[in-house]
N, C-alpha and C. Protein backbone atom coordinates (compact mmCIF):
# COMPACT_ATOMS: atom_id res chain seq x y z
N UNK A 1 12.21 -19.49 47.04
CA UNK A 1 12.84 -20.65 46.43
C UNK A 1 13.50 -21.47 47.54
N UNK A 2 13.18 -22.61 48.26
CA UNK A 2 14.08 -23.56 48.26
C UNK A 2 15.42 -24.08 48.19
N UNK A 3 16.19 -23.74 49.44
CA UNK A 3 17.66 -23.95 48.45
C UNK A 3 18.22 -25.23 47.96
N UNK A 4 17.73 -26.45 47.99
CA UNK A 4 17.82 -27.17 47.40
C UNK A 4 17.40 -26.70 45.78
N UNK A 5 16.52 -26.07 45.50
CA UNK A 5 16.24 -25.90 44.04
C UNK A 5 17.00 -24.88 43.32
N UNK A 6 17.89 -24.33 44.00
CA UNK A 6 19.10 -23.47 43.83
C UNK A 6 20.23 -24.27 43.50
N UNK A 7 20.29 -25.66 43.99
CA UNK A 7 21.40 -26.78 43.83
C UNK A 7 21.62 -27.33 42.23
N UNK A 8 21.79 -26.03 41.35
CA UNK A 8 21.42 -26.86 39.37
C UNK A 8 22.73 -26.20 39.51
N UNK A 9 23.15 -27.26 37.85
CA UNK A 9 24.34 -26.57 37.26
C UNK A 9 24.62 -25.50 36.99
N UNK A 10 23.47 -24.99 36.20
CA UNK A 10 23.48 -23.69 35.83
C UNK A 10 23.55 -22.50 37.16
N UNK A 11 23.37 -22.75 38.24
CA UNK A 11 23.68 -21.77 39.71
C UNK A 11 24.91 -22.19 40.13
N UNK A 12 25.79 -23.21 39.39
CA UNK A 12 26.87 -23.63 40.40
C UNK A 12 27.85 -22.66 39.77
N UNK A 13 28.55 -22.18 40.70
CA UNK A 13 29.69 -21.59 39.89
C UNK A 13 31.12 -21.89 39.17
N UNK A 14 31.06 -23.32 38.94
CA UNK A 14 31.98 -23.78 37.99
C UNK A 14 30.97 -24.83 37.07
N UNK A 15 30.03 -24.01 36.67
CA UNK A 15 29.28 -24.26 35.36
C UNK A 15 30.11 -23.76 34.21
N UNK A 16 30.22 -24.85 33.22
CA UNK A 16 31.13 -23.80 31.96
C UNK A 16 30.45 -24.69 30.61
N UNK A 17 29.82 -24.39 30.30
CA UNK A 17 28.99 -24.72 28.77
C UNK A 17 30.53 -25.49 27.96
N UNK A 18 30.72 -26.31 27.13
CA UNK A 18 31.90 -26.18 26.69
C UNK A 18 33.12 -27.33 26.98
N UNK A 19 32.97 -27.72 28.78
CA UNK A 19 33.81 -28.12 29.12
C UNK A 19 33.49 -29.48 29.53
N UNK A 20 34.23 -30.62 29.61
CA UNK A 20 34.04 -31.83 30.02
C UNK A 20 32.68 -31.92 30.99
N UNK A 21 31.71 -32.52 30.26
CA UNK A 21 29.90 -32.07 30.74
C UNK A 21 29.46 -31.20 31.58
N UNK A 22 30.32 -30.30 31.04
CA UNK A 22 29.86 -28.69 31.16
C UNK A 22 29.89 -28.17 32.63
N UNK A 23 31.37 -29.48 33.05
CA UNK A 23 31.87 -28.55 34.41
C UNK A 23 33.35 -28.26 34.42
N UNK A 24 33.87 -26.87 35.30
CA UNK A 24 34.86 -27.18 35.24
C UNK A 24 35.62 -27.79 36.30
N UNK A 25 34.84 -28.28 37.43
CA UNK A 25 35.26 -29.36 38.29
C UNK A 25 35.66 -30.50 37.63
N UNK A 26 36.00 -31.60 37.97
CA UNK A 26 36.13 -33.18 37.29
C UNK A 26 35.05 -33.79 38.00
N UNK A 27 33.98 -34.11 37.18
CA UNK A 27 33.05 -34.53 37.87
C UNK A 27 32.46 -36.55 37.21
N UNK A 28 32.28 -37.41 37.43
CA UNK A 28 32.96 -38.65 37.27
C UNK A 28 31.15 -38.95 36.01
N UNK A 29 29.79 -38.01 36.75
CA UNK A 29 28.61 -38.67 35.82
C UNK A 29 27.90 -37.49 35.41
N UNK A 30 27.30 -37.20 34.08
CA UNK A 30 26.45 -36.35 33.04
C UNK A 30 25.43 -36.41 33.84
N UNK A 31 25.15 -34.67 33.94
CA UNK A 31 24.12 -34.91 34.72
C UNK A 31 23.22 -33.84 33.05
N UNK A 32 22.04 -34.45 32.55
CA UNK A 32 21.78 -34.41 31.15
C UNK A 32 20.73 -32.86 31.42
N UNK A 33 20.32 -32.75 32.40
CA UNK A 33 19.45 -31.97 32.61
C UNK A 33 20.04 -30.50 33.35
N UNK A 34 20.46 -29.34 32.78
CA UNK A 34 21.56 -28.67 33.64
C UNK A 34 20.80 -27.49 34.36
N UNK A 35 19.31 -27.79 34.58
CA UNK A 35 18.13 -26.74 35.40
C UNK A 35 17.98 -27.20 36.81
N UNK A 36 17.76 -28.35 36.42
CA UNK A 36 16.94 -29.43 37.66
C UNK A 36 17.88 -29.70 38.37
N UNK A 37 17.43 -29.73 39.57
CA UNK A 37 18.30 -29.78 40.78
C UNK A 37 18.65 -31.14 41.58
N UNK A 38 20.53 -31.23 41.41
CA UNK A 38 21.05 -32.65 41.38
C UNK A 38 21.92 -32.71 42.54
N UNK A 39 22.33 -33.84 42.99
CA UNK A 39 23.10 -33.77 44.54
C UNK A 39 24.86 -34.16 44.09
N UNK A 40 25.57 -32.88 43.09
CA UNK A 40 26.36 -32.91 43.02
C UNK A 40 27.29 -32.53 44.22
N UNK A 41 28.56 -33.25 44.49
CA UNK A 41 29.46 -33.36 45.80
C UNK A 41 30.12 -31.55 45.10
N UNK A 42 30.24 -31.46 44.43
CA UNK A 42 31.47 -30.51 44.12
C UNK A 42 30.36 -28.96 43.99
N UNK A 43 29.33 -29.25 44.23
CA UNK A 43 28.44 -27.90 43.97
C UNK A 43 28.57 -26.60 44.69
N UNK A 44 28.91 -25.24 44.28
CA UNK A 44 29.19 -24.02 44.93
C UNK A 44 27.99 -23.10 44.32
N UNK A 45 27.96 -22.50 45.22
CA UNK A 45 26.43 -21.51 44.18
C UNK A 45 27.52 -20.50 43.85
N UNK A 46 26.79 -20.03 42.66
CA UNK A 46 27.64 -18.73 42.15
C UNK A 46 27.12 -17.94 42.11
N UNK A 47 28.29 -16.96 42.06
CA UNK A 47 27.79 -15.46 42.75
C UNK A 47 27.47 -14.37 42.13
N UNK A 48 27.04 -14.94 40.27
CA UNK A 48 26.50 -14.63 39.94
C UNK A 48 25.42 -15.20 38.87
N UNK A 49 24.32 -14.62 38.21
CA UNK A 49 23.33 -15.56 37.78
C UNK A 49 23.64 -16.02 36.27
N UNK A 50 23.94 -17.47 35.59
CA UNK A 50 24.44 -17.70 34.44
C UNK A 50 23.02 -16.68 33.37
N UNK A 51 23.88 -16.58 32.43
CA UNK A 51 22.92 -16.15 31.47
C UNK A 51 22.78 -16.25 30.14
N UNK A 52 22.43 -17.19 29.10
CA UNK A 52 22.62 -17.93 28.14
C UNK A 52 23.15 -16.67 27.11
N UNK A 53 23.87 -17.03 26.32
CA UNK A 53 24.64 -16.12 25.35
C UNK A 53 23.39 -15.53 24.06
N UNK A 54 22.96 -14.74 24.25
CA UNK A 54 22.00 -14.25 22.82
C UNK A 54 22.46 -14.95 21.44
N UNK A 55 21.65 -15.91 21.01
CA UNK A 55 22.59 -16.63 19.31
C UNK A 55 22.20 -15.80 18.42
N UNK A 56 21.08 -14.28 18.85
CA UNK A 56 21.30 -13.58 17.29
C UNK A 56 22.58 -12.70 17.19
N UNK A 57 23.35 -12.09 18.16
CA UNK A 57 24.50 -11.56 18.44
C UNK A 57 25.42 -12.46 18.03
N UNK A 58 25.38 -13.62 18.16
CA UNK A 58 26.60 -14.95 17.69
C UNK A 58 26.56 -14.71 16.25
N UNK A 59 25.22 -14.43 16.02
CA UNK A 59 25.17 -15.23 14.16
C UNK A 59 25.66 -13.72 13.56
N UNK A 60 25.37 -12.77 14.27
CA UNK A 60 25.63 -11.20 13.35
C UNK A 60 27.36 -11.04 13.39
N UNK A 61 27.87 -11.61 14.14
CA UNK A 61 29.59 -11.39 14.41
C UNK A 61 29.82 -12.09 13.94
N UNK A 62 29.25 -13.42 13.24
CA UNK A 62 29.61 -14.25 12.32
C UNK A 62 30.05 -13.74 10.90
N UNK A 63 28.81 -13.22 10.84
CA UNK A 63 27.99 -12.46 9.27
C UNK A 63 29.22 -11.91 9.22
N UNK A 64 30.02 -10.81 9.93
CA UNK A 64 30.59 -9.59 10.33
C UNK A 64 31.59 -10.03 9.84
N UNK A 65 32.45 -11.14 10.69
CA UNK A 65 33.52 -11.90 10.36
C UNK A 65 33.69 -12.24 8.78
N UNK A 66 32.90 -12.98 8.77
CA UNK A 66 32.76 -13.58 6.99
C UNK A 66 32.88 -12.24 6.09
N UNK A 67 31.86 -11.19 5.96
CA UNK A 67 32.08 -10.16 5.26
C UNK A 67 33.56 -9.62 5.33
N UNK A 68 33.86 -9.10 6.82
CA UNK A 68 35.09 -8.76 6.54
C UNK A 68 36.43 -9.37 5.79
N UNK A 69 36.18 -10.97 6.56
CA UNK A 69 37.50 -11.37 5.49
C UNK A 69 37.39 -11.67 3.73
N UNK A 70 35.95 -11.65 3.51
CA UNK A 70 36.30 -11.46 1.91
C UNK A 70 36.14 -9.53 1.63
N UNK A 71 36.14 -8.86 2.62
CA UNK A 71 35.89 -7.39 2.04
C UNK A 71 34.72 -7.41 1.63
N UNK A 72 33.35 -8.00 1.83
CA UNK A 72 32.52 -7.49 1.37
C UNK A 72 31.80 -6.50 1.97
């Protein structure tokens, strides 16, 4: 790989899904594409590899939640 193609949001390590366009730097423009590799000033590689959250685990702790607070 290229380390320019290592240069994405998702490798930077103040990537945060969530947060003012999903950095937690202050960063001034949306960069819409968070794979592809952009010439952000504030970019750090991180030191470790992001890894998208499983949504069937989201939706079952949901389920979980809901049941429990009516007791079902």
């Amino acid at each position: 790989m290229v380390e320019f193609e290592k240069h994405t949001c998702i490798n930077c390590r103040f990537y945060q899904p969530g947060a003012h366009y999903d950095c937690h730097e202050n960063v001034d423009e949306l960069v819409k594409d968070k794979n592809r590799p952009n010439f952000c000033e504030s970019f750090s590689l991180s030191d470790k590899p992001y890894s998208k959250p499983d949504s069937s685990l989201s939706s079952q702790k949901a389920k979980q939640a809901f049941d429990s607070f009516f007791n079902i």
